[in-house]
PDB file of N, CA and C in Angstrom:
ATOM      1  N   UNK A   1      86.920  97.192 106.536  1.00  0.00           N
ATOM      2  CA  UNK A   1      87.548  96.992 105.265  1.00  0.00           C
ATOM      3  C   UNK A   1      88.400  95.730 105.269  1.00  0.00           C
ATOM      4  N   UNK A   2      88.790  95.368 106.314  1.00  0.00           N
ATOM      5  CA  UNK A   2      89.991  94.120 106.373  1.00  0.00           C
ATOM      6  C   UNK A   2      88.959  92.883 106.363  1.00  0.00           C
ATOM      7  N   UNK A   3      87.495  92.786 106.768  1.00  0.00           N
ATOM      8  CA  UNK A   3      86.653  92.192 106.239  1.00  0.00           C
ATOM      9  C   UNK A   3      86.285  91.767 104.516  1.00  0.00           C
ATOM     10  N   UNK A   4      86.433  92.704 103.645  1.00  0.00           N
ATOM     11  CA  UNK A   4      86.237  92.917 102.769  1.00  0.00           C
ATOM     12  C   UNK A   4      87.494  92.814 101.788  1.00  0.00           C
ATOM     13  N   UNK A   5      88.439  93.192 102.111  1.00  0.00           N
ATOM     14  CA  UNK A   5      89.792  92.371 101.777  1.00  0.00           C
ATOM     15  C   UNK A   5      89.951  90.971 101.749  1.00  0.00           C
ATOM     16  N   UNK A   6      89.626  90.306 103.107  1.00  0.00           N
ATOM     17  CA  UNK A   6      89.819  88.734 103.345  1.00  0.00           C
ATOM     18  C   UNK A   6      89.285  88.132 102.783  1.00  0.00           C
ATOM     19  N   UNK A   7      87.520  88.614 102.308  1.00  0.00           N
ATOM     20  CA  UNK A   7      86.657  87.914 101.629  1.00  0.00           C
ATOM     21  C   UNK A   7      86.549  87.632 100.297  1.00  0.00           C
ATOM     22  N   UNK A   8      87.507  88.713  99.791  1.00  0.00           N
ATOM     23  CA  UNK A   8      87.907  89.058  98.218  1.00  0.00           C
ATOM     24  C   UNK A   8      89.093  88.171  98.149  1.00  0.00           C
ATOM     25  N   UNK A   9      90.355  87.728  99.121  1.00  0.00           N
ATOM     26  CA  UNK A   9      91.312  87.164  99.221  1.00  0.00           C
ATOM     27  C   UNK A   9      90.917  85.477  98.640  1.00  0.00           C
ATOM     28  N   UNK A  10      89.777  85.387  99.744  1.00  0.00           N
ATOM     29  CA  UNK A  10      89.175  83.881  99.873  1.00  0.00           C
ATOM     30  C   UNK A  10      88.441  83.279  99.023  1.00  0.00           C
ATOM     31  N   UNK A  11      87.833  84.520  98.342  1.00  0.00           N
ATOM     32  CA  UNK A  11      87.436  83.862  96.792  1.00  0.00           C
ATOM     33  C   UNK A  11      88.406  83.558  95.456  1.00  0.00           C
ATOM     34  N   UNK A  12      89.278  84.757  95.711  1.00  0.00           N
ATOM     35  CA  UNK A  12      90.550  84.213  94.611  1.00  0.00           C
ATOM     36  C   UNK A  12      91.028  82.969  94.960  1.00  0.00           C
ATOM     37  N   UNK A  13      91.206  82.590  96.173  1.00  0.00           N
ATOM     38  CA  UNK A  13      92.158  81.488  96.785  1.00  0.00           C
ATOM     39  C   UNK A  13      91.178  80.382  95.931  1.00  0.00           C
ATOM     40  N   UNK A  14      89.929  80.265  95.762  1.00  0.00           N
ATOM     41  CA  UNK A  14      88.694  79.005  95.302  1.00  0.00           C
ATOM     42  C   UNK A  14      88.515  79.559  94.370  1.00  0.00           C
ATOM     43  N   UNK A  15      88.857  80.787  93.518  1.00  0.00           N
ATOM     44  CA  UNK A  15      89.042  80.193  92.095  1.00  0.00           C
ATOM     45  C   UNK A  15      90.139  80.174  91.417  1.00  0.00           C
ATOM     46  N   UNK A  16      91.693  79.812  92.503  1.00  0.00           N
ATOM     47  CA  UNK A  16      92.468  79.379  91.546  1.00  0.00           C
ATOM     48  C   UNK A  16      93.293  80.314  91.483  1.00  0.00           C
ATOM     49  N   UNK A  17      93.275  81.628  92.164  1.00  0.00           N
ATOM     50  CA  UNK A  17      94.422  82.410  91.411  1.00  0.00           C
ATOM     51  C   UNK A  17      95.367  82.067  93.103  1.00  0.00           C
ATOM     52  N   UNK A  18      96.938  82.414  92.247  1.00  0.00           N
ATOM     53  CA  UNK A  18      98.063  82.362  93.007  1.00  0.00           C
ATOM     54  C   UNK A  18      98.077  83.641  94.426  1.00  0.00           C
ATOM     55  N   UNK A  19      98.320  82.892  95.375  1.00  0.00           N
ATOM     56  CA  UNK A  19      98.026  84.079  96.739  1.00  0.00           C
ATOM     57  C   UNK A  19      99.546  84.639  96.584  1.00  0.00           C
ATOM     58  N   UNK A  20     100.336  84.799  96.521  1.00  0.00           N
ATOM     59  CA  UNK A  20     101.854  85.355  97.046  1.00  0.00           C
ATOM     60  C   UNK A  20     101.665  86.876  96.922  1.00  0.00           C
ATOM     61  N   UNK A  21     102.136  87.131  95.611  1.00  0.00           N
ATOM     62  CA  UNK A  21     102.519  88.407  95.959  1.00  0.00           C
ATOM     63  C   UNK A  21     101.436  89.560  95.088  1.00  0.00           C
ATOM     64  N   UNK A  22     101.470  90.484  95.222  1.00  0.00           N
ATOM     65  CA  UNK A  22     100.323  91.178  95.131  1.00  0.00           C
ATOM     66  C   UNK A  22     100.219  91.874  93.506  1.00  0.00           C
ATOM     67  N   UNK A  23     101.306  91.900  93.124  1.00  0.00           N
ATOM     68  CA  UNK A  23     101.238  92.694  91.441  1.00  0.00           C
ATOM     69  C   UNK A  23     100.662  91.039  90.767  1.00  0.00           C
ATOM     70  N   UNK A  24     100.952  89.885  90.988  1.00  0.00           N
ATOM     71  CA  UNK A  24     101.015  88.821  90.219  1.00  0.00           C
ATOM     72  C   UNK A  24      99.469  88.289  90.123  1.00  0.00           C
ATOM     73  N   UNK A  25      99.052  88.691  91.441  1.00  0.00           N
ATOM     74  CA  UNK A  25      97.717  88.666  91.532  1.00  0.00           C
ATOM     75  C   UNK A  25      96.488  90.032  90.924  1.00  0.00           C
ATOM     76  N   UNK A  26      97.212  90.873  90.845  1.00  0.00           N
ATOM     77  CA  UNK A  26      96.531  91.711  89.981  1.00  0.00           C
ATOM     78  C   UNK A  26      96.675  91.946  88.054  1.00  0.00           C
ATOM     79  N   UNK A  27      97.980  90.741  88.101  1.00  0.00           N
ATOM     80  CA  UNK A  27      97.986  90.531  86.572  1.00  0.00           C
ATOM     81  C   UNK A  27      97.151  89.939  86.349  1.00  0.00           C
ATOM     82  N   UNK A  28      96.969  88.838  87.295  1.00  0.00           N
ATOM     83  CA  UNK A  28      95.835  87.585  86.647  1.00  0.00           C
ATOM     84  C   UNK A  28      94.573  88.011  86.286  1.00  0.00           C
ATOM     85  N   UNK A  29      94.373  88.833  87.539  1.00  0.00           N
ATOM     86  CA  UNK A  29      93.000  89.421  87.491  1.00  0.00           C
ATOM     87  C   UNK A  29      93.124  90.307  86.358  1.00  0.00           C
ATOM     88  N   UNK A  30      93.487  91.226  85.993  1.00  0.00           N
ATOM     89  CA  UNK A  30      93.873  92.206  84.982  1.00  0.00           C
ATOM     90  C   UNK A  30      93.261  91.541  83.191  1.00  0.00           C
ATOM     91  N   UNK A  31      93.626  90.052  83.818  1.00  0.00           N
ATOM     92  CA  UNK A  31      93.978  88.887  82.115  1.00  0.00           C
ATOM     93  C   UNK A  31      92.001  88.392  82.178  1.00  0.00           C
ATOM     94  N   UNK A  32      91.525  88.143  83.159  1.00  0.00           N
ATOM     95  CA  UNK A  32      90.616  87.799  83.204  1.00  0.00           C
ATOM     96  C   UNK A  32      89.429  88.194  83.787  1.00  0.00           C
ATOM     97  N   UNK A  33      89.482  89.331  84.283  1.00  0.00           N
ATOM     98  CA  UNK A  33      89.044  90.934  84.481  1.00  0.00           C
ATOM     99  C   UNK A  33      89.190  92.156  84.638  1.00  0.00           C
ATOM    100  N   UNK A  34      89.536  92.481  83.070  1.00  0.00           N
ATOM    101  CA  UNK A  34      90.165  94.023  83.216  1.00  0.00           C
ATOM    102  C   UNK A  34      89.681  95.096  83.551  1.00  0.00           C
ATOM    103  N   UNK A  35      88.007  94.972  83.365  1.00  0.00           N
ATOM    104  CA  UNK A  35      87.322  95.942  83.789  1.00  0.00           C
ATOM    105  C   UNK A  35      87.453  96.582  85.390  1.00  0.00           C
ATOM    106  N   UNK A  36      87.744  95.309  86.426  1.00  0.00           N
ATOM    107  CA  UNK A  36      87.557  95.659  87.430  1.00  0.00           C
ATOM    108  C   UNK A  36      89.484  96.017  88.675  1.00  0.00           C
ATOM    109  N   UNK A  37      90.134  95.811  87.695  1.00  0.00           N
ATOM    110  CA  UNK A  37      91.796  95.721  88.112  1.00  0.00           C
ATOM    111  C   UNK A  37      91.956  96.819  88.290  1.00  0.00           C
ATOM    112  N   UNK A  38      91.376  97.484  87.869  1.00  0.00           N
ATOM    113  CA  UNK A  38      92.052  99.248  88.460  1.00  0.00           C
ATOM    114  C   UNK A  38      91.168  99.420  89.994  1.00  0.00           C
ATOM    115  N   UNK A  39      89.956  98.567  90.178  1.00  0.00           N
ATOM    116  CA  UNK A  39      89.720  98.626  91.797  1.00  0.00           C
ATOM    117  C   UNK A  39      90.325  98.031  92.866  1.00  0.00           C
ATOM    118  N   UNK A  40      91.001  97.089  91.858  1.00  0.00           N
ATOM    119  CA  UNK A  40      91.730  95.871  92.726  1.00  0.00           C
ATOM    120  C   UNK A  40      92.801  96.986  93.688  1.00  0.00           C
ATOM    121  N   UNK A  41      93.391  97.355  92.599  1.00  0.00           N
ATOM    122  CA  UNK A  41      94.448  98.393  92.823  1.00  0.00           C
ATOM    123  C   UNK A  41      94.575  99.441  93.496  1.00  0.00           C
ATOM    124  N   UNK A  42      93.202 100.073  93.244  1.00  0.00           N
ATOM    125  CA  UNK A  42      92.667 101.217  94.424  1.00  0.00           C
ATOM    126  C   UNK A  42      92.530 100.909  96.077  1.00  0.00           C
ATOM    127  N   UNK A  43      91.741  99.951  96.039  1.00  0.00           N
ATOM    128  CA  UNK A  43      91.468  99.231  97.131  1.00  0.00           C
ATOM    129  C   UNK A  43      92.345  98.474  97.725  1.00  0.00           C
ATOM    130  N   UNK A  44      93.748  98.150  97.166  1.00  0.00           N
ATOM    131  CA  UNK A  44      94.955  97.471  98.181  1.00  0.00           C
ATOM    132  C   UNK A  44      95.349  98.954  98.820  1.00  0.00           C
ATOM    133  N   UNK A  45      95.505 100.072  97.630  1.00  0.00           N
ATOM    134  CA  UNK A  45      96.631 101.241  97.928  1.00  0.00           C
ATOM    135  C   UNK A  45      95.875 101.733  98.898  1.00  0.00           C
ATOM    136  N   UNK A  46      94.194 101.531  99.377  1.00  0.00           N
ATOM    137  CA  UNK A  46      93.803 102.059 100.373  1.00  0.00           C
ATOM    138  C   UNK A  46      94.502 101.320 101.625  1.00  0.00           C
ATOM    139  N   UNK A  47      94.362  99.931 101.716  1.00  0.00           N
ATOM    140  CA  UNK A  47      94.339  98.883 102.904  1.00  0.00           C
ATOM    141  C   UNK A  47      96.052  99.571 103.270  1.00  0.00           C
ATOM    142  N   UNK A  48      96.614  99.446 102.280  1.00  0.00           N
ATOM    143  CA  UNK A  48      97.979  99.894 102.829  1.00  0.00           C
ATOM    144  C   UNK A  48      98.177 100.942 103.601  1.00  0.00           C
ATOM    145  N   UNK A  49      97.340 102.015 103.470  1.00  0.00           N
ATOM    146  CA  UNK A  49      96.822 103.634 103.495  1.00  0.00           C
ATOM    147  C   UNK A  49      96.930 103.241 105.211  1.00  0.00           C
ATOM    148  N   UNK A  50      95.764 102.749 105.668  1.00  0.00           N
ATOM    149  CA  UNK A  50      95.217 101.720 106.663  1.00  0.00           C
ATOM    150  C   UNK A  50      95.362 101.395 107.503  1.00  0.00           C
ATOM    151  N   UNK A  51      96.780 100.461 107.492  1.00  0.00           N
ATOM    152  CA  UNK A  51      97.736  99.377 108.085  1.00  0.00           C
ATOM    153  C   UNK A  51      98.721 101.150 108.557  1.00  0.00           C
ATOM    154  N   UNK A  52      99.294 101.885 107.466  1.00  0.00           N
ATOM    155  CA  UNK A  52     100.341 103.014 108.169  1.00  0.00           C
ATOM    156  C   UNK A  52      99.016 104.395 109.361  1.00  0.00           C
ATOM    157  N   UNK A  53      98.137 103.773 109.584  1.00  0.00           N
ATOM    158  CA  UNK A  53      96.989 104.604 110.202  1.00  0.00           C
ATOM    159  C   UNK A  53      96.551 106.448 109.628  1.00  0.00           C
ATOM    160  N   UNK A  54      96.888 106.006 108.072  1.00  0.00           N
ATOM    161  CA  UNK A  54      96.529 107.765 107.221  1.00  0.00           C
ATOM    162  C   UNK A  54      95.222 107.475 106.333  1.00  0.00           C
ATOM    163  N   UNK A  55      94.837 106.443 106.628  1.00  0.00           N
ATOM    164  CA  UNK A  55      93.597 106.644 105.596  1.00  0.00           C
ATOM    165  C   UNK A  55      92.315 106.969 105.994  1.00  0.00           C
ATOM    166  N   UNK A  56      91.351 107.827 105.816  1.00  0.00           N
ATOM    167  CA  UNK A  56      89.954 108.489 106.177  1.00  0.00           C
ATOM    168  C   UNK A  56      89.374 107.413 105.915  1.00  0.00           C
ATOM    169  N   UNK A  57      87.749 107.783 106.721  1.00  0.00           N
ATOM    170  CA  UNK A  57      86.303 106.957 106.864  1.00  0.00           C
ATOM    171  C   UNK A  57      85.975 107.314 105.324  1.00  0.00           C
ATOM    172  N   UNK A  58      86.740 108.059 104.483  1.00  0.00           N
ATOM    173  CA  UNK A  58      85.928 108.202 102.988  1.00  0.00           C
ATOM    174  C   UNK A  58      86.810 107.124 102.084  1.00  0.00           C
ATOM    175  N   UNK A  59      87.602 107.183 102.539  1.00  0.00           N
ATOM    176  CA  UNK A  59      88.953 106.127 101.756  1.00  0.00           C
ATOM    177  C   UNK A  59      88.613 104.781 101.751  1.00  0.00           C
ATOM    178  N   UNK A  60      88.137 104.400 103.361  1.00  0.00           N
ATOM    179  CA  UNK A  60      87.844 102.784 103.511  1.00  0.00           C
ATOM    180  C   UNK A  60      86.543 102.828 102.858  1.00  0.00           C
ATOM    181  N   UNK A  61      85.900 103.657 102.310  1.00  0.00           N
ATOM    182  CA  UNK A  61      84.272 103.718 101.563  1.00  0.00           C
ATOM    183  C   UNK A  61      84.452 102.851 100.311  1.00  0.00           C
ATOM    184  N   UNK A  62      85.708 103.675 100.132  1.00  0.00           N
ATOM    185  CA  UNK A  62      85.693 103.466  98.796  1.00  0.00           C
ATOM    186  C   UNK A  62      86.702 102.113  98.384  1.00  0.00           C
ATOM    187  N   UNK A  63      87.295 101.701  99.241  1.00  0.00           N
ATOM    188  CA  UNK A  63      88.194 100.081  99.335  1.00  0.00           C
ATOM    189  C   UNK A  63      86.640  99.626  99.421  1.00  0.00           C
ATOM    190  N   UNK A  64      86.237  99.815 100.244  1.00  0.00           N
ATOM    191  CA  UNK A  64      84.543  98.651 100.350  1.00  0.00           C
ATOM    192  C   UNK A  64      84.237  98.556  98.718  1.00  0.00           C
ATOM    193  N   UNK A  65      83.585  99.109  98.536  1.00  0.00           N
ATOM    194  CA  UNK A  65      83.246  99.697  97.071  1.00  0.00           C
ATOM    195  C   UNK A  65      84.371  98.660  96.187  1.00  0.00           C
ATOM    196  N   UNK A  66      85.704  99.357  95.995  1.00  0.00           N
ATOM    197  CA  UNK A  66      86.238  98.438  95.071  1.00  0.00           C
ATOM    198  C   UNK A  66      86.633  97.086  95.397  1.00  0.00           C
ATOM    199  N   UNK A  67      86.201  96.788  96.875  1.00  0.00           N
ATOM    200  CA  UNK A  67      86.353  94.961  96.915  1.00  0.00           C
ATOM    201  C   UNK A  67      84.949  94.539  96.246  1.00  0.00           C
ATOM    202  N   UNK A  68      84.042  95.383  96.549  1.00  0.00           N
ATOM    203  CA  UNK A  68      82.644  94.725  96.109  1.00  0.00           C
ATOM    204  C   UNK A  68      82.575  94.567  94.802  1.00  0.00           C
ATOM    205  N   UNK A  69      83.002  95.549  93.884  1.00  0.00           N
ATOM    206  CA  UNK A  69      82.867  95.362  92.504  1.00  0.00           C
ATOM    207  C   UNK A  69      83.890  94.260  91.919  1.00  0.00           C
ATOM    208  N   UNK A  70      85.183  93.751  92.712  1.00  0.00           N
ATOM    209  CA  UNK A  70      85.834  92.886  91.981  1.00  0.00           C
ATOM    210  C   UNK A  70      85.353  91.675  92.529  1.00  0.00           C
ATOM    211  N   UNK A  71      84.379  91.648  93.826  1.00  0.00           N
ATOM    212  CA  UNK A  71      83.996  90.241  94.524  1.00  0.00           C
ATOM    213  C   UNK A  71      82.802  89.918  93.166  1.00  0.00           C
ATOM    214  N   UNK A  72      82.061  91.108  93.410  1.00  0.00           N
ATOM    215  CA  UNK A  72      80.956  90.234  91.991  1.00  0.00           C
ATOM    216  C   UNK A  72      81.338  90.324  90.361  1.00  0.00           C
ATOM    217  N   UNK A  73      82.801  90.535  90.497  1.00  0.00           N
ATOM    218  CA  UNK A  73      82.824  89.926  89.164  1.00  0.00           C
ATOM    219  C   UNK A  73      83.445  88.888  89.163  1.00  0.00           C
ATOM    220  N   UNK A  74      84.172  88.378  90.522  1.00  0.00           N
ATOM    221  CA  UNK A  74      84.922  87.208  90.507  1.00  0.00           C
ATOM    222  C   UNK A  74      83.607  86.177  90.585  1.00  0.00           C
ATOM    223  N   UNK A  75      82.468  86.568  90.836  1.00  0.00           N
ATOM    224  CA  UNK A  75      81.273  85.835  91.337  1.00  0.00           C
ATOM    225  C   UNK A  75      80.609  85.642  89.969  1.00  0.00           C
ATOM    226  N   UNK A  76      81.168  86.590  88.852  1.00  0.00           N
ATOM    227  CA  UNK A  76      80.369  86.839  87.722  1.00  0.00           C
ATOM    228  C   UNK A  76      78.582  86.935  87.816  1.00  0.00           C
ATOM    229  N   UNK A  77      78.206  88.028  89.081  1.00  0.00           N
ATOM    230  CA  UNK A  77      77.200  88.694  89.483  1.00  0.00           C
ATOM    231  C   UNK A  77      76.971  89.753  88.601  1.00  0.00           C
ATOM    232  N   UNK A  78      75.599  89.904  87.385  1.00  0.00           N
ATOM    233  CA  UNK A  78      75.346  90.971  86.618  1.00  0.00           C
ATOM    234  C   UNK A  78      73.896  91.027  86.507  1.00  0.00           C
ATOM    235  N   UNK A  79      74.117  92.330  86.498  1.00  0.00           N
ATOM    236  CA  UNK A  79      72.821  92.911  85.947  1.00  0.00           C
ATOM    237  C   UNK A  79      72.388  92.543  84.875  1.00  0.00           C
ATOM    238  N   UNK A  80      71.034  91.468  84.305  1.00  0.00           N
ATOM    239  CA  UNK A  80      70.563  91.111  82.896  1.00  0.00           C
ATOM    240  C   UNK A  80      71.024  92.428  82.369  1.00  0.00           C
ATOM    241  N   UNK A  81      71.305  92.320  80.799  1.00  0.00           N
ATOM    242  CA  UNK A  81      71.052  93.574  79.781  1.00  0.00           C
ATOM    243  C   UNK A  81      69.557  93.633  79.383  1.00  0.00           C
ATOM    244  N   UNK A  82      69.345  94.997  79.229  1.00  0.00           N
ATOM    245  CA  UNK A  82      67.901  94.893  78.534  1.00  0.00           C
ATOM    246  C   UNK A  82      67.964  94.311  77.578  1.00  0.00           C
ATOM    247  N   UNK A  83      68.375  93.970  76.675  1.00  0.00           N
ATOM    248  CA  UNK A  83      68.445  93.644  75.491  1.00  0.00           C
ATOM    249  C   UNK A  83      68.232  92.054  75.554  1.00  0.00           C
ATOM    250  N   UNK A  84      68.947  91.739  76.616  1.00  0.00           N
ATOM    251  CA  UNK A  84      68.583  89.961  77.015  1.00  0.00           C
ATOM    252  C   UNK A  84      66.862  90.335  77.582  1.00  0.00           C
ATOM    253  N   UNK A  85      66.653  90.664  78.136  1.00  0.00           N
ATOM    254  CA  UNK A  85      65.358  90.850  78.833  1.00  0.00           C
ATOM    255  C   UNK A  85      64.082  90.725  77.755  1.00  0.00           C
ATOM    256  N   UNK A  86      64.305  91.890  76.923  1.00  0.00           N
ATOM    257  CA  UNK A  86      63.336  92.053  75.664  1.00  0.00           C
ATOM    258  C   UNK A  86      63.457  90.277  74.598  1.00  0.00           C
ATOM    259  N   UNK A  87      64.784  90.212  74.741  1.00  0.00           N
ATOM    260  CA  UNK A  87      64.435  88.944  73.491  1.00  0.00           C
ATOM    261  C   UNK A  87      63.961  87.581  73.755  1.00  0.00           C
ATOM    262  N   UNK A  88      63.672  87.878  75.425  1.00  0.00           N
ATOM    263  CA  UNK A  88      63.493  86.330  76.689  1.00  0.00           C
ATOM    264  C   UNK A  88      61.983  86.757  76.413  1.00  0.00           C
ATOM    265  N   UNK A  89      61.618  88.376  76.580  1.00  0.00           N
ATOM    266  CA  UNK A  89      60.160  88.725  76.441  1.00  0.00           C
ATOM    267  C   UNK A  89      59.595  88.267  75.004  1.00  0.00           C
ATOM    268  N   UNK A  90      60.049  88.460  74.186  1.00  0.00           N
ATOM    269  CA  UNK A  90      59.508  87.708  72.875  1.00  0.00           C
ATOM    270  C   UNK A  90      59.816  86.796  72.623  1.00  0.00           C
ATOM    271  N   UNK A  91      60.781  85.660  72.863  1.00  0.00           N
ATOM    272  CA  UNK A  91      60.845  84.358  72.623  1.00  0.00           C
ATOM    273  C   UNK A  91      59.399  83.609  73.348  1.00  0.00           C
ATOM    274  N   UNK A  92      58.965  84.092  74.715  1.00  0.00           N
ATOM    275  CA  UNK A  92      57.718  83.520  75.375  1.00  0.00           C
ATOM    276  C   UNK A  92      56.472  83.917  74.948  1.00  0.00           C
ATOM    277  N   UNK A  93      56.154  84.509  73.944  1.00  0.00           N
ATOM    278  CA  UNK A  93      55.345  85.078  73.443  1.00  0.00           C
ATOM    279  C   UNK A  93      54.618  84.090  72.315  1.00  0.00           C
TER     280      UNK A  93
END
Protein backbone atom coordinates (compact mmCIF):
# COMPACT_ATOMS: atom_id res chain seq x y z
CA UNK A 1 0.00 0.00 0.00
CA UNK A 2 2.88 2.57 0.73
CA UNK A 3 3.59 1.76 -2.97
CA UNK A 4 0.38 2.94 -3.97
CA UNK A 5 0.31 5.95 -1.76
CA UNK A 6 3.76 7.26 -3.20
CA UNK A 7 2.57 6.75 -6.66
CA UNK A 8 -0.67 8.66 -6.10
CA UNK A 9 1.63 11.30 -4.12
CA UNK A 10 3.91 11.58 -7.36
CA UNK A 11 1.32 12.19 -9.68
CA UNK A 12 -0.28 15.04 -7.71
CA UNK A 13 3.26 16.45 -7.23
CA UNK A 14 3.24 16.61 -11.74
CA UNK A 15 0.03 17.84 -11.81
CA UNK A 16 0.46 20.69 -9.71
CA UNK A 17 -1.29 20.17 -6.59
CA UNK A 18 0.38 21.54 -3.26
CA UNK A 19 2.27 18.51 -1.23
CA UNK A 20 2.14 19.91 2.56
CA UNK A 21 -0.50 19.11 4.38
CA UNK A 22 -3.07 16.59 3.87
CA UNK A 23 -6.80 18.23 4.27
CA UNK A 24 -5.43 21.03 1.66
CA UNK A 25 -4.65 18.42 -0.62
CA UNK A 26 -7.85 16.75 -0.41
CA UNK A 27 -9.66 20.15 -0.94
CA UNK A 28 -8.03 20.54 -4.18
CA UNK A 29 -8.79 17.29 -5.18
CA UNK A 30 -12.36 17.53 -3.77
CA UNK A 31 -12.58 21.08 -6.34
CA UNK A 32 -11.42 19.10 -9.24
CA UNK A 33 -12.49 15.62 -8.41
CA UNK A 34 -15.25 15.16 -6.27
CA UNK A 35 -16.27 12.01 -7.31
CA UNK A 36 -13.21 10.36 -6.16
CA UNK A 37 -12.26 12.52 -2.58
CA UNK A 38 -14.11 10.42 -0.39
CA UNK A 39 -11.35 7.58 -1.54
CA UNK A 40 -8.73 9.92 -1.14
CA UNK A 41 -9.90 10.03 2.38
CA UNK A 42 -10.55 6.44 2.97
CA UNK A 43 -7.34 5.42 1.79
CA UNK A 44 -5.07 8.01 3.93
CA UNK A 45 -7.39 6.94 7.18
CA UNK A 46 -6.27 3.44 6.14
CA UNK A 47 -2.29 4.27 5.64
CA UNK A 48 -2.57 5.92 9.03
CA UNK A 49 -4.45 2.66 10.31
CA UNK A 50 -0.96 1.11 9.00
CA UNK A 51 1.85 3.25 10.17
CA UNK A 52 -0.02 2.65 14.19
CA UNK A 53 0.25 -1.41 13.02
CA UNK A 54 -4.07 -1.94 13.43
CA UNK A 55 -4.97 -2.19 10.02
CA UNK A 56 -6.02 -5.79 8.30
CA UNK A 57 -4.94 -7.47 4.82
CA UNK A 58 -8.79 -6.35 4.00
CA UNK A 59 -8.17 -2.63 4.90
CA UNK A 60 -4.87 -2.28 2.78
CA UNK A 61 -7.35 -3.95 -0.13
CA UNK A 62 -9.22 -1.46 0.01
CA UNK A 63 -6.47 1.76 0.34
CA UNK A 64 -5.19 -0.16 -2.99
CA UNK A 65 -8.55 0.20 -4.46
CA UNK A 66 -9.03 3.83 -3.38
CA UNK A 67 -5.46 4.95 -4.58
CA UNK A 68 -6.34 3.28 -7.88
CA UNK A 69 -9.54 4.97 -8.47
CA UNK A 70 -8.13 8.50 -7.61
CA UNK A 71 -4.71 7.58 -9.69
CA UNK A 72 -7.02 7.10 -12.87
CA UNK A 73 -8.86 9.93 -12.42
CA UNK A 74 -5.93 12.08 -11.81
CA UNK A 75 -4.82 10.23 -15.16
CA UNK A 76 -8.37 11.03 -16.45
CA UNK A 77 -8.46 7.08 -17.42
CA UNK A 78 -12.29 6.16 -18.54
CA UNK A 79 -14.27 3.85 -19.71
CA UNK A 80 -15.81 5.18 -23.38
CA UNK A 81 -19.71 5.70 -22.64
CA UNK A 82 -21.83 3.68 -24.80
CA UNK A 83 -23.40 6.38 -25.97
CA UNK A 84 -19.95 7.81 -27.36
CA UNK A 85 -19.40 4.36 -28.87
CA UNK A 86 -22.84 4.13 -30.79
CA UNK A 87 -22.54 7.79 -32.25
CA UNK A 88 -18.53 7.03 -33.41
CA UNK A 89 -20.54 3.74 -34.83
CA UNK A 90 -22.79 5.86 -36.98
CA UNK A 91 -20.81 8.77 -37.79
CA UNK A 92 -18.47 5.89 -39.86
CA UNK A 93 -21.19 4.58 -41.49
Amino acid sequence: MVQAEQLVRELMEKRGYPMGDFERRAGDISVDHPDVVANYRAAQAIAVREQRGSADTEELRKAVVHYRALFDELLEIREPRQEVIEEKRVAAR
